[in-house]
C-alpha atoms as a PDB file:
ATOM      1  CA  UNK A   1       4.531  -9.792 -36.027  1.00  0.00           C
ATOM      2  CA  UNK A   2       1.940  -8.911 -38.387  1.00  0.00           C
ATOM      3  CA  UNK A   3      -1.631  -9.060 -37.781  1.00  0.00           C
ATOM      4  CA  UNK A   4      -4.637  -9.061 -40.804  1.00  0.00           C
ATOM      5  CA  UNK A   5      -7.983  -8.506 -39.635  1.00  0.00           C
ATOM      6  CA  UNK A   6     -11.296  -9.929 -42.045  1.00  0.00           C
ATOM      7  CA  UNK A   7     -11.572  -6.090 -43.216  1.00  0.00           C
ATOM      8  CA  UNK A   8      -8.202  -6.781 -44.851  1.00  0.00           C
ATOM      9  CA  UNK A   9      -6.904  -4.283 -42.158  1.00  0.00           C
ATOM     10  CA  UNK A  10      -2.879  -5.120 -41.395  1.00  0.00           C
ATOM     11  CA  UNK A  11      -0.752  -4.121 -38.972  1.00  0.00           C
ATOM     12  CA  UNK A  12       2.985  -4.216 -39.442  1.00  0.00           C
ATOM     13  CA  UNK A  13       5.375  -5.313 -36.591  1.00  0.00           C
ATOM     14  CA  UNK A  14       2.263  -5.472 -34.065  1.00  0.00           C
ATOM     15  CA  UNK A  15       3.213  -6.333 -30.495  1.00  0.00           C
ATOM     16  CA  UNK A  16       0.047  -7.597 -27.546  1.00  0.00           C
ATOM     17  CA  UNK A  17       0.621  -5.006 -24.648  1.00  0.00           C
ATOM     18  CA  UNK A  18      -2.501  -5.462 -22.739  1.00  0.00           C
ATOM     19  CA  UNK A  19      -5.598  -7.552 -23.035  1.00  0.00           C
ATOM     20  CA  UNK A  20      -9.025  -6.684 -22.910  1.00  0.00           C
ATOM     21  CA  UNK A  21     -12.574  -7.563 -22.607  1.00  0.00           C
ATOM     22  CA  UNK A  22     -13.512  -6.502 -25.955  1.00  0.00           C
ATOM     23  CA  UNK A  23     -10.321  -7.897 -28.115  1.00  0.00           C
ATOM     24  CA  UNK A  24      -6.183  -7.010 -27.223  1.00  0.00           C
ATOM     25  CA  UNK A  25      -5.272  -3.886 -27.418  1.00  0.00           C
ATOM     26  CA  UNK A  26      -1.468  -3.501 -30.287  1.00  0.00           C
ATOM     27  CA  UNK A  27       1.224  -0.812 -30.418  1.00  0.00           C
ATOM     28  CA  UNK A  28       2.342  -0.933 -34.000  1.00  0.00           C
ATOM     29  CA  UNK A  29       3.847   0.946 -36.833  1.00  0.00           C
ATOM     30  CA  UNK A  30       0.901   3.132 -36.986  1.00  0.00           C
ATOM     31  CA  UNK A  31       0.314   3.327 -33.205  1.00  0.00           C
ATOM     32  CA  UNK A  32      -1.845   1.633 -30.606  1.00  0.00           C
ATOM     33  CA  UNK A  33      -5.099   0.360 -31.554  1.00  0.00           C
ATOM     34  CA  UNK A  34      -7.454  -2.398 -29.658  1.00  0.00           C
ATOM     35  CA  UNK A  35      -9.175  -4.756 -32.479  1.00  0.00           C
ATOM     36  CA  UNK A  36     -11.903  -6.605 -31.113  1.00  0.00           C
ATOM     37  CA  UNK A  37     -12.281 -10.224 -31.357  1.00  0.00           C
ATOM     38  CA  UNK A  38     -14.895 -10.693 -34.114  1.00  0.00           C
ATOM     39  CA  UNK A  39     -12.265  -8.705 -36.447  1.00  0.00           C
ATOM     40  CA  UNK A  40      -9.182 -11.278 -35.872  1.00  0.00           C
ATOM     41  CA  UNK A  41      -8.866 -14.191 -38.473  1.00  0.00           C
ATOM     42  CA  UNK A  42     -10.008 -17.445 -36.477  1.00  0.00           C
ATOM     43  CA  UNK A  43      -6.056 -18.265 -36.053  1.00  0.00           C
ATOM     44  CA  UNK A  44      -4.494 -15.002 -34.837  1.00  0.00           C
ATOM     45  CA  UNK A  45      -7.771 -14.636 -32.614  1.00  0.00           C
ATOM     46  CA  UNK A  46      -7.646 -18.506 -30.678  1.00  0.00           C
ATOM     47  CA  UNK A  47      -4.074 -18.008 -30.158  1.00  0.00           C
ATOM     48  CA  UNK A  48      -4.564 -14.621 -28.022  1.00  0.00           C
ATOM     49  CA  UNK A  49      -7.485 -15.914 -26.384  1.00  0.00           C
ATOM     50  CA  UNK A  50      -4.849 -18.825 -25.062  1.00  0.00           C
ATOM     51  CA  UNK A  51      -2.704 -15.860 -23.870  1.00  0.00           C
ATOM     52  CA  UNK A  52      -5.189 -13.863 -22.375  1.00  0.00           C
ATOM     53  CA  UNK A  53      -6.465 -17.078 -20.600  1.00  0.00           C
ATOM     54  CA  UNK A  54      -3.085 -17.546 -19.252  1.00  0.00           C
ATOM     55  CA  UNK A  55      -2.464 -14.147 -17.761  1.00  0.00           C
ATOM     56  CA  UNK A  56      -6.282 -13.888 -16.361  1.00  0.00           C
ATOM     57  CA  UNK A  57      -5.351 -17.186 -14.462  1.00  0.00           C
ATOM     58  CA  UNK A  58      -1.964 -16.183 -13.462  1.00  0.00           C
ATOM     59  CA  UNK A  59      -3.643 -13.093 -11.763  1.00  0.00           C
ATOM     60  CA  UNK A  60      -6.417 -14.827 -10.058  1.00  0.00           C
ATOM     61  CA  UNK A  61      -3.519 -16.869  -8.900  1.00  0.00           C
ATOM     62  CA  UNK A  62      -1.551 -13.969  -7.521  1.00  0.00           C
ATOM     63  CA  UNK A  63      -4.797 -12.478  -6.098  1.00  0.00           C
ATOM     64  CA  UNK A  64      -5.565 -16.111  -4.231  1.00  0.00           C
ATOM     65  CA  UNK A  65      -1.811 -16.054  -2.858  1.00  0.00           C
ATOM     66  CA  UNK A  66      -2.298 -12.346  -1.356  1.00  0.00           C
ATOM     67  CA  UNK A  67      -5.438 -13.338   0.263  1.00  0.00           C
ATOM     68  CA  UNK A  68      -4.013 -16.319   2.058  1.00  0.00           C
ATOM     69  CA  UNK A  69      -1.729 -14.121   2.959  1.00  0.00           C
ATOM     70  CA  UNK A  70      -3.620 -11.660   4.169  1.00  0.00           C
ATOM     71  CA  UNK A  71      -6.139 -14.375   6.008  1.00  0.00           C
ATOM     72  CA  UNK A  72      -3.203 -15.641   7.492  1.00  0.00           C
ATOM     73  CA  UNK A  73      -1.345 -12.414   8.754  1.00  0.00           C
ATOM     74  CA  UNK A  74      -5.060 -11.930  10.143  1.00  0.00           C
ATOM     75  CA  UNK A  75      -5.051 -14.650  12.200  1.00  0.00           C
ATOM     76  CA  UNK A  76      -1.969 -13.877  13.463  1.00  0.00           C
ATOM     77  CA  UNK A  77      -2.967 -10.762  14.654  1.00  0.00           C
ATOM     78  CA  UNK A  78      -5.910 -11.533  16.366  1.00  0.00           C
ATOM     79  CA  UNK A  79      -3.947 -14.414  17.911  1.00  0.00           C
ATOM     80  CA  UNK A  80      -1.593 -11.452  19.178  1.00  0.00           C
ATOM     81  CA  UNK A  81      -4.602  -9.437  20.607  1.00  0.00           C
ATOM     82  CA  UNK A  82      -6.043 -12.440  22.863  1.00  0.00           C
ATOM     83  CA  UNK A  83      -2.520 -12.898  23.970  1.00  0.00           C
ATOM     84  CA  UNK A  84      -2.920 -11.778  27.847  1.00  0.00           C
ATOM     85  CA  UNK A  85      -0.411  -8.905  29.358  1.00  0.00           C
ATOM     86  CA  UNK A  86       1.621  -9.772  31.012  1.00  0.00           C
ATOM     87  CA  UNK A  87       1.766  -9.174  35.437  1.00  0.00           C
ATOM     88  CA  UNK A  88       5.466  -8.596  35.096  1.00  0.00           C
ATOM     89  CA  UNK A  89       6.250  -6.070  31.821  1.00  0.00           C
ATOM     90  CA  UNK A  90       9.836  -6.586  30.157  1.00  0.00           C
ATOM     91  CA  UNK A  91      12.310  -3.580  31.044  1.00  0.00           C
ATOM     92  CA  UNK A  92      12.504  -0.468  29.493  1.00  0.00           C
ATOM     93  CA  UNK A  93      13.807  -0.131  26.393  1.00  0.00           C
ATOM     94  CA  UNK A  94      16.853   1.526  26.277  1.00  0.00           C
ATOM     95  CA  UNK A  95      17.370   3.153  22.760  1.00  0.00           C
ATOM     96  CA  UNK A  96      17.543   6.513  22.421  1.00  0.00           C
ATOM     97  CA  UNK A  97      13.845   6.079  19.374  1.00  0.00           C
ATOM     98  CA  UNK A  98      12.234   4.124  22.247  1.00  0.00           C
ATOM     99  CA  UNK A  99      12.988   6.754  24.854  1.00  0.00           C
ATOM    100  CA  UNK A 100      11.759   9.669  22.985  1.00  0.00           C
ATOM    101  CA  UNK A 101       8.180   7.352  22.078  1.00  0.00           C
ATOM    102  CA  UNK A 102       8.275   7.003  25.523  1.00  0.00           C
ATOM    103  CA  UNK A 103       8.248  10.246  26.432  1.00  0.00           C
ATOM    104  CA  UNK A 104       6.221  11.902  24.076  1.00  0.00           C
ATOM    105  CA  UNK A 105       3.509   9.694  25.736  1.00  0.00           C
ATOM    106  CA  UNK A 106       3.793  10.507  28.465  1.00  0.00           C
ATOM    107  CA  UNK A 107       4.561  14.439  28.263  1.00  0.00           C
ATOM    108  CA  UNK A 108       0.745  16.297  28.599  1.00  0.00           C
ATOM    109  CA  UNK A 109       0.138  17.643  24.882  1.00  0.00           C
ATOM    110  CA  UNK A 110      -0.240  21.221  24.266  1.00  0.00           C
ATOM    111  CA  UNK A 111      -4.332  22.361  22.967  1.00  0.00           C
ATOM    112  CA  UNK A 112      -3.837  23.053  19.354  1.00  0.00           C
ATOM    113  CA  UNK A 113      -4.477  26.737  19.596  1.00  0.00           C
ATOM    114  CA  UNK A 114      -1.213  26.758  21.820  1.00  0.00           C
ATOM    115  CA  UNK A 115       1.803  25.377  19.069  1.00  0.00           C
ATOM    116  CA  UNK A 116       3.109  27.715  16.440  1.00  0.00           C
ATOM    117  CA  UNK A 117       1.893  27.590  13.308  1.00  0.00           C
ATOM    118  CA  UNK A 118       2.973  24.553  10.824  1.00  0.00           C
ATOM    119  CA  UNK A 119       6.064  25.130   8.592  1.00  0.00           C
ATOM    120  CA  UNK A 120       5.938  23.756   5.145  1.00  0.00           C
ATOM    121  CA  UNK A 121       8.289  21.178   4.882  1.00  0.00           C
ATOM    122  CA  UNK A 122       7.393  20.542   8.944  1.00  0.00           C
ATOM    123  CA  UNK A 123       7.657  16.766   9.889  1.00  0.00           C
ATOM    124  CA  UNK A 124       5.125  16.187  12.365  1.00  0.00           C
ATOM    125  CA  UNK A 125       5.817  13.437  14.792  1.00  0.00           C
ATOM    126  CA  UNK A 126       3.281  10.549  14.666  1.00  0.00           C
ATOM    127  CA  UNK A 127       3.098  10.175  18.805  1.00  0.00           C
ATOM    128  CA  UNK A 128       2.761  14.039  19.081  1.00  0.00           C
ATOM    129  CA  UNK A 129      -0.207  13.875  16.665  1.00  0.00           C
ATOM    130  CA  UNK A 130      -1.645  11.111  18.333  1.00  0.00           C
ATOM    131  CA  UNK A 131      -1.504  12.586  21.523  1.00  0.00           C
ATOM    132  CA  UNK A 132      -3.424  15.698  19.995  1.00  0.00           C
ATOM    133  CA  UNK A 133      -5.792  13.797  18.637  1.00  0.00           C
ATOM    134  CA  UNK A 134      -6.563  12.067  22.170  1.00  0.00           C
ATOM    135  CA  UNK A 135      -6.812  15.321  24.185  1.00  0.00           C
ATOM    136  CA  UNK A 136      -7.738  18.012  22.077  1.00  0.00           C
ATOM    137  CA  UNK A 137      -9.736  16.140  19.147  1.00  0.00           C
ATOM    138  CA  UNK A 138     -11.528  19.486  17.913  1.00  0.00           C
ATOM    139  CA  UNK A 139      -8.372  21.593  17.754  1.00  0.00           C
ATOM    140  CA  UNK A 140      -6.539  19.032  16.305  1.00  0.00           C
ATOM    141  CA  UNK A 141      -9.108  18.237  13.856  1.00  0.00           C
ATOM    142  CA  UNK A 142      -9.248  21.893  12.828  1.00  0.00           C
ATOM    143  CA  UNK A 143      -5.177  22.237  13.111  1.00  0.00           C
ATOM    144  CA  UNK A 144      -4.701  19.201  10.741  1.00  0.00           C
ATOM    145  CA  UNK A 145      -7.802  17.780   9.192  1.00  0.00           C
ATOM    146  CA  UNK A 146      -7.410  18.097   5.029  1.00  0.00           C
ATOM    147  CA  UNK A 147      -3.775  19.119   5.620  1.00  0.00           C
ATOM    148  CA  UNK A 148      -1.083  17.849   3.704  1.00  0.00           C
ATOM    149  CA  UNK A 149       1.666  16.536   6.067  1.00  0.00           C
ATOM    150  CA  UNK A 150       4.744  15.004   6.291  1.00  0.00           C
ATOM    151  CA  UNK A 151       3.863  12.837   9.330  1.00  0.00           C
ATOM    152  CA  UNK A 152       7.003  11.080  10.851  1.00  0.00           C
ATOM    153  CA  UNK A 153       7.081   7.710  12.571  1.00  0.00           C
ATOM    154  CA  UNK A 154       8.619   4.147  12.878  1.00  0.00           C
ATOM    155  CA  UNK A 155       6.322   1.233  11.290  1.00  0.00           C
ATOM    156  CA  UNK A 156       4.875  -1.373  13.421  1.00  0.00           C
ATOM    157  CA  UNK A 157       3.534  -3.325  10.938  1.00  0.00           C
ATOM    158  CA  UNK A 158       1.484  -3.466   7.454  1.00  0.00           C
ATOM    159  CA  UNK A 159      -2.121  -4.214   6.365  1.00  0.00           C
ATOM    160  CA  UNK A 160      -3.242  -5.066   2.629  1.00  0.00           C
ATOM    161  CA  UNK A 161      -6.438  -3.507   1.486  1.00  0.00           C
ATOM    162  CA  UNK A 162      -8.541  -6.534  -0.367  1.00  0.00           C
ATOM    163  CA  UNK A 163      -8.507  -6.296  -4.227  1.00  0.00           C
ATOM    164  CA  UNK A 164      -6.732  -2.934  -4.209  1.00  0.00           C
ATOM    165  CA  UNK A 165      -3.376  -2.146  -5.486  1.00  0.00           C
ATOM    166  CA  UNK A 166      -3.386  -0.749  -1.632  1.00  0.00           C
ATOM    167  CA  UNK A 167      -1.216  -1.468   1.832  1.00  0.00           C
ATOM    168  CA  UNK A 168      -2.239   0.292   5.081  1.00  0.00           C
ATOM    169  CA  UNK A 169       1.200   1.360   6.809  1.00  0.00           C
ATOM    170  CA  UNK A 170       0.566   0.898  11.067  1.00  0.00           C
ATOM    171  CA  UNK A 171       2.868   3.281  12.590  1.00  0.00           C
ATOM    172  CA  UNK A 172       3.999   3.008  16.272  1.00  0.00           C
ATOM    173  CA  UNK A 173       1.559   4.544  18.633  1.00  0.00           C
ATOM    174  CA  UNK A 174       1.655   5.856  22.151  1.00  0.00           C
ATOM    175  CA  UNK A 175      -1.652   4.505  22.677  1.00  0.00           C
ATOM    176  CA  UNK A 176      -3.122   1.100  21.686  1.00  0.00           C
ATOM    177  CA  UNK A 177      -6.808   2.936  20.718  1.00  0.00           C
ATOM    178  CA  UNK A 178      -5.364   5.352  18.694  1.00  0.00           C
ATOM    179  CA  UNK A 179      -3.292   5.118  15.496  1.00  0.00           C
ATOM    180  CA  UNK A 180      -1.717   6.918  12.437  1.00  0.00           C
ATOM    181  CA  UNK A 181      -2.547   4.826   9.379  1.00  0.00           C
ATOM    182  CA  UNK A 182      -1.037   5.966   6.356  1.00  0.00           C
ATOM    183  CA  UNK A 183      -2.249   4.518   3.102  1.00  0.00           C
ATOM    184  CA  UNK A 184       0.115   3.389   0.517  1.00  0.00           C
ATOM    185  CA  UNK A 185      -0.700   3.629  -3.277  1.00  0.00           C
ATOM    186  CA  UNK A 186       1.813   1.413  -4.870  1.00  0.00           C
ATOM    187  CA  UNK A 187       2.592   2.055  -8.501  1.00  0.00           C
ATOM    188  CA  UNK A 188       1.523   0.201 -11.129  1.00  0.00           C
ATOM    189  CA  UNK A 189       4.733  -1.123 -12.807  1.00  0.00           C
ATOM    190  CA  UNK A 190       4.790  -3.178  -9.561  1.00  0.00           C
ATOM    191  CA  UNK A 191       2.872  -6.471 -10.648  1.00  0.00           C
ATOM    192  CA  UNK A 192       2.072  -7.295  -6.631  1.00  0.00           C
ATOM    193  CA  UNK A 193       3.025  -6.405  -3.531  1.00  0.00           C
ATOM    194  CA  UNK A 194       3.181  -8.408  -0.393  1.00  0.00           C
ATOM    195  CA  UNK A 195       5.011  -8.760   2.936  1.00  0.00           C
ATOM    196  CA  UNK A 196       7.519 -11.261   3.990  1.00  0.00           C
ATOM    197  CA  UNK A 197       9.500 -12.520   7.493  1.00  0.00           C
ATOM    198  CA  UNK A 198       6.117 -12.606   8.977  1.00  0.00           C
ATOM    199  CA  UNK A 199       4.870  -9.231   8.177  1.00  0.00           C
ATOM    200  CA  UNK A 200       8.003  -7.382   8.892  1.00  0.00           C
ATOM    201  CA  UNK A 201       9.025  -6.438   5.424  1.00  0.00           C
ATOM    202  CA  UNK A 202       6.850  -5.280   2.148  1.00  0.00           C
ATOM    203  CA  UNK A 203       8.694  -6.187  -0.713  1.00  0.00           C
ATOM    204  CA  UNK A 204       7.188  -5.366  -4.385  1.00  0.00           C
ATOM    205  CA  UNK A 205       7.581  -7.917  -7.529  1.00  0.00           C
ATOM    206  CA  UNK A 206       8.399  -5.229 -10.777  1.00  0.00           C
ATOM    207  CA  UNK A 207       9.050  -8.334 -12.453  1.00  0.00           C
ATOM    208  CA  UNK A 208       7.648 -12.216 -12.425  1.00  0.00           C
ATOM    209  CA  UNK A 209      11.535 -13.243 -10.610  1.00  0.00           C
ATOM    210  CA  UNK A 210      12.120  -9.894  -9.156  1.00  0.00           C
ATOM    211  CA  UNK A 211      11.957  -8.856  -5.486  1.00  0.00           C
ATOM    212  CA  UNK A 212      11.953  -5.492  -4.468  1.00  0.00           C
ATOM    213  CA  UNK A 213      12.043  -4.812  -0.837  1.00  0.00           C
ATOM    214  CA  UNK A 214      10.013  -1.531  -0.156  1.00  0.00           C
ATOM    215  CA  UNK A 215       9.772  -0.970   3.682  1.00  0.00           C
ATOM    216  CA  UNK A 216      10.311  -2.937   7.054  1.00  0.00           C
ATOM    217  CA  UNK A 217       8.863  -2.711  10.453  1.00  0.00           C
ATOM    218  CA  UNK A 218      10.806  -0.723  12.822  1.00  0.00           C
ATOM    219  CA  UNK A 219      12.425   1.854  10.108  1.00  0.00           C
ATOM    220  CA  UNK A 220      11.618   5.524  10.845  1.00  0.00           C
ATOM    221  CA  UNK A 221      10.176   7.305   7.639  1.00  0.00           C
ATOM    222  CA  UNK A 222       8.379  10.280   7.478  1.00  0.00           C
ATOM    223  CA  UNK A 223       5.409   9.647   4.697  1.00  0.00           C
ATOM    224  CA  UNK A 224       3.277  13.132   3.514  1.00  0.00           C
ATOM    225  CA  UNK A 225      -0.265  12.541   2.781  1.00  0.00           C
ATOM    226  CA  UNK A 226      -3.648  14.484   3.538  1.00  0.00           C
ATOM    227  CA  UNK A 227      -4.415  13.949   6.847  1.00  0.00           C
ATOM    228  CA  UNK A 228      -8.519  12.596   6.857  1.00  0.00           C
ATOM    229  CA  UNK A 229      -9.158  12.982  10.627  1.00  0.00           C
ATOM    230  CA  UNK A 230     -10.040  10.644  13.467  1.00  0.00           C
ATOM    231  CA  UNK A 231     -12.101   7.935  12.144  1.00  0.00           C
END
């Protein structure tokens, strides 16, 4: 495609890759420029608009479709949380993840000052570090606050961050007050990402008829990240 500005400017085999508030921005023979909108011939500059029209409604449209999801996944869980207990509790578990969880809370936790120093590539267990937090918070704040970790844990469930390219990842906790939430930044050659069966799965879209599953609830991964502290 070639483009001609009113300067008489033209630009050979010019492709759109992004539009912008001020005009679209090209990749050409000569490079990448951006060419505001005053500079395009009335033609070449009503037929972008169009386009960039179309994709600005397209992604309030995806942005609509997250929030009703996220509305609705939050209705759901606050559904959840007035759900009474129950007088009679299920049976324990009997698999060998849910037996260690178990156990981890409720084995005491060493003070801080008492466990060995941190290795490098170290996976810390998410119930052990929520168990520090809870009974030593000011050893375990200086033992791991600003730390980078590799914290291991299985996922209970997920929570989008509003108008972010953001997804809070729950991980199972020994206690229902405390929690290790691990923020995930997805990349930006993902156009959205959302979860699916309920919650259980967050799949990313690379591509308008793609689906990219990313991470379920109830997989054990072990995430590193700098850990911020009990907030």
């Amino acid at each position: 495609m070639k483009i001609t500005t009113h300067g008489g400017r033209v630009y050979k085999n010019a492709e759109v890759i992004r539009f912008e508030a001020d005009g679209p921005v090209i990749k050409h023979d000569g490079g990448t420029n951006q060419i505001a909108w005053k500079e395009l011939l009335p033609a070449a500059r009503q037929r972008f608009q169009a386009e960039a029209r179309k994709l600005k409604e397209k992604e309030i449209q995806r942005l609509k479709q997250d929030l009703a999801r996220a509305e609705a996944e939050a209705a759901r869980l606050k559904q959840d949380e007035g759900t009474p207990e129950r007088k009679n509790p299920p049976q324990a578990e009997t698999s060998a993840g849910s037996t260690t969880r178990r156990a981890a809370a409720e084995a005491p936790a060493k003070p801080a000052a008492e466990l060995p120093p941190l290795k490098p590539d170290e996976a810390v267990d998410a119930a052990g570090l929520v168990q520090q937090f809870k009974t030593d918070p000011s050893g375990a704040d200086q033992r791991y606050r600003k730390r980078i970790l590799r914290v291991k844990g299985v996922i209970q469930r997920f929570e989008p961050r509003m108008f972010v390219r953001k997804y809070d990842v729950i991980l199972e906790s020994p206690d229902r007050f405390v929690r290790v939430v691990a923020v995930f930044d997805y990349p930006n050659d993902y156009k959205t990402v959302y979860t699916t069966q309920r919650g259980q799965t967050l799949v990313g879209k690379p591509a308008e008829n793609k689906e990219t599953p990313l991470m379920r609830a109830g997989e054990t991964i072990v995430l590193p990240g700098q850990v911020q502290g009990r907030a």
